[in-house]
N, C-alpha and C. Protein backbone atom coordinates (compact mmCIF):
# COMPACT_ATOMS: atom_id res chain seq x y z
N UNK A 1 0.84 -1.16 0.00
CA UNK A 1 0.00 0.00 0.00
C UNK A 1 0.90 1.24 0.00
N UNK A 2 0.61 1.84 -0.52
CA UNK A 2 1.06 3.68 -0.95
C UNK A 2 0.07 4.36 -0.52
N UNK A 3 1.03 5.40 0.29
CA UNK A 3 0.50 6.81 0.84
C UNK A 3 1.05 7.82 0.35
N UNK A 4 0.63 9.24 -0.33
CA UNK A 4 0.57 10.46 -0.67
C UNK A 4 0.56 11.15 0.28
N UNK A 5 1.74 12.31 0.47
CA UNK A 5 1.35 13.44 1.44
C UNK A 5 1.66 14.58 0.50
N UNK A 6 1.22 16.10 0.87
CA UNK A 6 1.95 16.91 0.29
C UNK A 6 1.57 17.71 1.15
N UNK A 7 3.00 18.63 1.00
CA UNK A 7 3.59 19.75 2.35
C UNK A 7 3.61 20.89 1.32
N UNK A 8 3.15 22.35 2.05
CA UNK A 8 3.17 23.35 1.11
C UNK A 8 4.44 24.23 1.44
N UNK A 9 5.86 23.87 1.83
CA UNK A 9 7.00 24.68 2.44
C UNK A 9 7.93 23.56 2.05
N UNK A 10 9.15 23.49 2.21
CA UNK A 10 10.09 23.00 2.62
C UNK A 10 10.45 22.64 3.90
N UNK A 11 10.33 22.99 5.18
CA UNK A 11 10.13 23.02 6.41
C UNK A 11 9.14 21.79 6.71
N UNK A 12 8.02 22.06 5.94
CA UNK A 12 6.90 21.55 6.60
C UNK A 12 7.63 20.03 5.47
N UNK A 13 7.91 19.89 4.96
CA UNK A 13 8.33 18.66 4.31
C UNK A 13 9.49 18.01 5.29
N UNK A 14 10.96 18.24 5.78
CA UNK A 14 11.34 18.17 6.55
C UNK A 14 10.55 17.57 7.82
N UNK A 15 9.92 18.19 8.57
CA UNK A 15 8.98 17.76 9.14
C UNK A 15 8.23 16.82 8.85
N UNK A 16 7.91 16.42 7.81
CA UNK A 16 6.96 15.19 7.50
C UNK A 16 7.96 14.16 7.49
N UNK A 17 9.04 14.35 6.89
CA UNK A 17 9.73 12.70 6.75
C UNK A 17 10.88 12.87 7.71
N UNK A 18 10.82 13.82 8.54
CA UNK A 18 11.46 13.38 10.57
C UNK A 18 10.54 12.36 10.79
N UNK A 19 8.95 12.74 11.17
CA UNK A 19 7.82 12.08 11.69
C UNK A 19 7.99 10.71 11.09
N UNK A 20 7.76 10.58 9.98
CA UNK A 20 7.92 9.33 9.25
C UNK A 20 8.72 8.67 9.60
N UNK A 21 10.44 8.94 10.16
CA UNK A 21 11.51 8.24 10.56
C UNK A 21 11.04 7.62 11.49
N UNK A 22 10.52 8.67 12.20
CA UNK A 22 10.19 8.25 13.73
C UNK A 22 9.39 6.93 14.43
N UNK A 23 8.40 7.19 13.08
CA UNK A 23 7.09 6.29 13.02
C UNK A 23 7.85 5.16 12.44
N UNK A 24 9.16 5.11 12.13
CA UNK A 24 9.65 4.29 10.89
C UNK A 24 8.63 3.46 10.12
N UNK A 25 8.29 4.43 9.42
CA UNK A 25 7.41 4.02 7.91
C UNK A 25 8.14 5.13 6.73
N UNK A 26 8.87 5.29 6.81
CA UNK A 26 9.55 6.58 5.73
C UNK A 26 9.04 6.01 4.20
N UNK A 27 8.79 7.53 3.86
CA UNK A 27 8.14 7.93 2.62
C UNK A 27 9.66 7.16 1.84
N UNK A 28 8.94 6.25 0.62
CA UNK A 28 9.83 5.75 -0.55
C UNK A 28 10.34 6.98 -1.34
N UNK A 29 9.38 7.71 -1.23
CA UNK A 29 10.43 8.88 -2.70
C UNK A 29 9.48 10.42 -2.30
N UNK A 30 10.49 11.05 -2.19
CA UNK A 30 10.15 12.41 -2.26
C UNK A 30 10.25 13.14 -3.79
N UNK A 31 9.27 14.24 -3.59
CA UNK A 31 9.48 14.81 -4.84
C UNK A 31 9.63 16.42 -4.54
N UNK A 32 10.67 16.87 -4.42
CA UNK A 32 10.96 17.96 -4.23
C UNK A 32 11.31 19.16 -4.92
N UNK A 33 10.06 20.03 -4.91
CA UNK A 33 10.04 21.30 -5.47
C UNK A 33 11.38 22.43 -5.36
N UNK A 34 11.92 23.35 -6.12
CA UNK A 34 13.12 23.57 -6.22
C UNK A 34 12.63 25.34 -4.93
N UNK A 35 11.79 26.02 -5.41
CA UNK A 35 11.47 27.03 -4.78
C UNK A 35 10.32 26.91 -3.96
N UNK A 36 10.98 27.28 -2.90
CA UNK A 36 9.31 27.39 -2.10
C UNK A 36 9.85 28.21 -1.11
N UNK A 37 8.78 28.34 -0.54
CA UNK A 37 9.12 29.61 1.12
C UNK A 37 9.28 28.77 1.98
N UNK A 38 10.45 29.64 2.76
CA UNK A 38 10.66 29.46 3.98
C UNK A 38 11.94 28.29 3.83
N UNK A 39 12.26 27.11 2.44
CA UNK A 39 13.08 26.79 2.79
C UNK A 39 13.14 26.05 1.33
N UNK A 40 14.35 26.29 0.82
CA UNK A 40 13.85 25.93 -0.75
C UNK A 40 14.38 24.30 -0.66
N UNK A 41 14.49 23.52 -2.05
CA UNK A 41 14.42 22.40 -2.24
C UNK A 41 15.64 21.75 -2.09
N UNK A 42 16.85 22.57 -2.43
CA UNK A 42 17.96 21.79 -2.01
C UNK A 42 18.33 21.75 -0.76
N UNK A 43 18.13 23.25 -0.02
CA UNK A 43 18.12 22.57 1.25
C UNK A 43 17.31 22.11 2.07
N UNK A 44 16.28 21.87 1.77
CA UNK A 44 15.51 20.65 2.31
C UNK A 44 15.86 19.37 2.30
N UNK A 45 16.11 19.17 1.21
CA UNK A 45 17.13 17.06 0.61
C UNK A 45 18.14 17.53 1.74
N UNK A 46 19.05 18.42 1.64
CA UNK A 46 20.46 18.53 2.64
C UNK A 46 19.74 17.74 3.99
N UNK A 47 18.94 18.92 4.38
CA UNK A 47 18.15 18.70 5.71
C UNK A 47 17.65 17.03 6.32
N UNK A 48 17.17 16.68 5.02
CA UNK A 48 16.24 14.80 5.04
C UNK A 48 17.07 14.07 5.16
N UNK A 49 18.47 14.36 4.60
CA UNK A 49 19.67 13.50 4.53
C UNK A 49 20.71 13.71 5.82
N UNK A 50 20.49 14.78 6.22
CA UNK A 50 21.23 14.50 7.28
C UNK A 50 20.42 14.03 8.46
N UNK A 51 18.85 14.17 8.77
CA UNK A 51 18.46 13.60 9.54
C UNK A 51 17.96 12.29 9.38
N UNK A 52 18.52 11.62 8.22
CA UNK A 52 18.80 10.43 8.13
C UNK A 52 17.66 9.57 7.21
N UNK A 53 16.96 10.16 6.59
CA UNK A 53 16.34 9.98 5.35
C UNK A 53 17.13 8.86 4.30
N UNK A 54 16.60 7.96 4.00
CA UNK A 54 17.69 7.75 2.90
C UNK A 54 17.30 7.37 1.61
N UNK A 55 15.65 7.30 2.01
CA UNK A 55 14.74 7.05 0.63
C UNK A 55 15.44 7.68 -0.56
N UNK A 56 14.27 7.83 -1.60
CA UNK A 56 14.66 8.53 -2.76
C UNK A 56 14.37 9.77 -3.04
N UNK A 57 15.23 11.32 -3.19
CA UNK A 57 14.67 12.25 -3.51
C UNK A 57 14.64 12.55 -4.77
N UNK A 58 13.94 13.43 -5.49
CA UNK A 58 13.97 13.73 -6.93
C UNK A 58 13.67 14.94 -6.97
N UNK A 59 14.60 16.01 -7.11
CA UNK A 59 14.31 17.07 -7.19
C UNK A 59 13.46 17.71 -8.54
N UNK A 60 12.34 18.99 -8.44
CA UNK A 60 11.86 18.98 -9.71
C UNK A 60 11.83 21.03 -9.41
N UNK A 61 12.46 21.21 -10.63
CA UNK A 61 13.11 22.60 -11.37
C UNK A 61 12.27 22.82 -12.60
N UNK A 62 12.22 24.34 -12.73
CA UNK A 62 11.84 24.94 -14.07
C UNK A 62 13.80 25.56 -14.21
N UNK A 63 14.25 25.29 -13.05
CA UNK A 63 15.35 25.90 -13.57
C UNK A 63 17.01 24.88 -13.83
N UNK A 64 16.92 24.57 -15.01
CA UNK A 64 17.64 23.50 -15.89
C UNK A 64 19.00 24.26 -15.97
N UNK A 65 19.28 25.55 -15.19
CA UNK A 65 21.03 25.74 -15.53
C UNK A 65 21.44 24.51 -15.16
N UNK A 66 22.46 23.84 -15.61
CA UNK A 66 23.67 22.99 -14.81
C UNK A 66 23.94 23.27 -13.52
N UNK A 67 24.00 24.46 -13.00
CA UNK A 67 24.52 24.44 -11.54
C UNK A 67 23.01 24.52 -10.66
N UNK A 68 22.25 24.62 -11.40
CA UNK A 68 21.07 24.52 -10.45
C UNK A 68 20.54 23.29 -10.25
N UNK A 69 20.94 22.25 -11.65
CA UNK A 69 20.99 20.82 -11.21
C UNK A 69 22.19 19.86 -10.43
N UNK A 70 23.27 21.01 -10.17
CA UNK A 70 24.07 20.06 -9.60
C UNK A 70 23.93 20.21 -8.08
N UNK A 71 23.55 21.73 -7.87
CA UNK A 71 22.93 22.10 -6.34
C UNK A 71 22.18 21.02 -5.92
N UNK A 72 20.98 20.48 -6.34
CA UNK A 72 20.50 19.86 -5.72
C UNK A 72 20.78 18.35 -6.32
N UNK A 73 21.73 18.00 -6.59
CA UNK A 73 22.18 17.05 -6.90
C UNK A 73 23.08 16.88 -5.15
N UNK A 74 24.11 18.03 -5.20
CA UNK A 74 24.92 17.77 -4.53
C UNK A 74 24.45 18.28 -2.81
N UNK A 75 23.19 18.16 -3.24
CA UNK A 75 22.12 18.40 -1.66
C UNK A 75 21.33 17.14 -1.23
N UNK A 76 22.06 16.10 -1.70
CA UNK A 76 21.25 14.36 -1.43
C UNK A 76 20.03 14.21 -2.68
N UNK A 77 19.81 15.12 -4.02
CA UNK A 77 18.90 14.21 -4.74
C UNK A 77 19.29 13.11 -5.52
N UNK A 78 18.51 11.84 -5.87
CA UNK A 78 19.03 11.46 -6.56
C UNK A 78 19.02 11.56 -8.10
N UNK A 79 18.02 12.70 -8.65
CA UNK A 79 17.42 12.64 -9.64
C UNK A 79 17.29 14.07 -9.73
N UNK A 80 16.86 15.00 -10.69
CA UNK A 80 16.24 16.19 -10.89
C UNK A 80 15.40 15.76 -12.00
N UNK A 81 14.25 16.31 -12.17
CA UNK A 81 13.23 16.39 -13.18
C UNK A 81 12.62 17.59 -13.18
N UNK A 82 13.02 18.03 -14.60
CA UNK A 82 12.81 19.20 -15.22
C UNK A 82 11.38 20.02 -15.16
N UNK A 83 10.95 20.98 -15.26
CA UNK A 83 9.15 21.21 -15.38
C UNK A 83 9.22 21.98 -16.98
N UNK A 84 8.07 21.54 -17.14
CA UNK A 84 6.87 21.29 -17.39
C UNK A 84 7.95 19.26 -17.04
N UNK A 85 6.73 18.89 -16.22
CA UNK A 85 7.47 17.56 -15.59
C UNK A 85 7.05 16.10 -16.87
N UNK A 86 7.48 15.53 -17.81
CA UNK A 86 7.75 14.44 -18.67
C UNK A 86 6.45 13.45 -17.83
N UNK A 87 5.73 13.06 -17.83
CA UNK A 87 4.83 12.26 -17.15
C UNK A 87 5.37 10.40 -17.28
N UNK A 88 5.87 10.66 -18.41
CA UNK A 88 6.76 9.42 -19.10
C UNK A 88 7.66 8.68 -18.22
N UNK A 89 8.70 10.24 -18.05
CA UNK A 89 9.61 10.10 -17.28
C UNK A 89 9.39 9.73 -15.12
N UNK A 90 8.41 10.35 -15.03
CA UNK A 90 7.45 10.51 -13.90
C UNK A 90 7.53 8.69 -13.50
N UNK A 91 6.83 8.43 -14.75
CA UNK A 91 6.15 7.16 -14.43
C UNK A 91 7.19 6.12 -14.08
N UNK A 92 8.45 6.25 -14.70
CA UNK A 92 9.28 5.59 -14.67
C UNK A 92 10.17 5.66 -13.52
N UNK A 93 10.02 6.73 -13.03
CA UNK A 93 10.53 6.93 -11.42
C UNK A 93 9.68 5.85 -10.49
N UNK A 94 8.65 6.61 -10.60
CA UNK A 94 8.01 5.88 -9.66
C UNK A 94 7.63 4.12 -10.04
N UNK A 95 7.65 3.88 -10.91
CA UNK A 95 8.13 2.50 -10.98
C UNK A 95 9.18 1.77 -10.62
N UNK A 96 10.63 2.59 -10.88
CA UNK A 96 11.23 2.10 -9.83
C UNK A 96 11.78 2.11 -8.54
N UNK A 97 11.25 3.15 -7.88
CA UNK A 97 10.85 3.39 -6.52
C UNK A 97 9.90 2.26 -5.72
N UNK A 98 8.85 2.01 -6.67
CA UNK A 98 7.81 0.80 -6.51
C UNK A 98 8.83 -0.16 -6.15
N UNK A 99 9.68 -0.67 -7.12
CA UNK A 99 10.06 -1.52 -7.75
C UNK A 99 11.19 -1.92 -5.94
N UNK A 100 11.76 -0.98 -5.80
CA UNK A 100 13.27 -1.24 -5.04
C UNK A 100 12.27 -1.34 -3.38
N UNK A 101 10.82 -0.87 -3.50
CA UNK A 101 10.11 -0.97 -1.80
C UNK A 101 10.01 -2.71 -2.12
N UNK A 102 9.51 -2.75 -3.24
CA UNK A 102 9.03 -4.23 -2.98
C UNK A 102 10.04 -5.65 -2.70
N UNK A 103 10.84 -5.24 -2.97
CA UNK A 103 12.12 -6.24 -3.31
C UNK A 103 11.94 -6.61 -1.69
């Protein structure tokens, strides 16, 4: 079974997958927005990863410079996905996200 949450901050995301540790049921894959208030997307992954997160993050950008994908590359994602977001590509994440819970 799969559960959906969505947090409208960065903070408040942080916060959701502490709780989750806690509860140890941690979220399989985050999908993390690049701008938001109060705490943007790379450092949020920084944040999940050091409090010990180790699921999957995937960061998702309208902003495709190189260094804006390596920021949050080099902030614990494992992935960036571009916006307008590939649904293709989407699907295929989360398939193998599916794929590596079930094993």
């Amino acid at each position: 079974m799969f559960f959906i949450d969505q947090c409208d901050d960065g903070t408040s995301a942080c916060e959701s997958v502490a709780r989750s540790l806690e509860l140890r049921c941690p979220y399989d894959l985050v999908l993390m927005d690049n701008i938001m208030m109060h705490m943007n997307g790379p450092e949020a992954a920084e944040k999940m990863r050091r409090g010990g997160y180790r699921g999957h993050i995937a960061g998702v950008t309208g902003n495709v410079m190189a260094k804006d994908l390596r920021q949050f590359m080099e902030s614990g994602a494992d992935c960036v996905l571009a916006k307008p977001l590939d649904i293709d590509r989407l699907r295929e994440l989360v398939s193998h996200v599916v794929e590596l819970a079930t094993v």
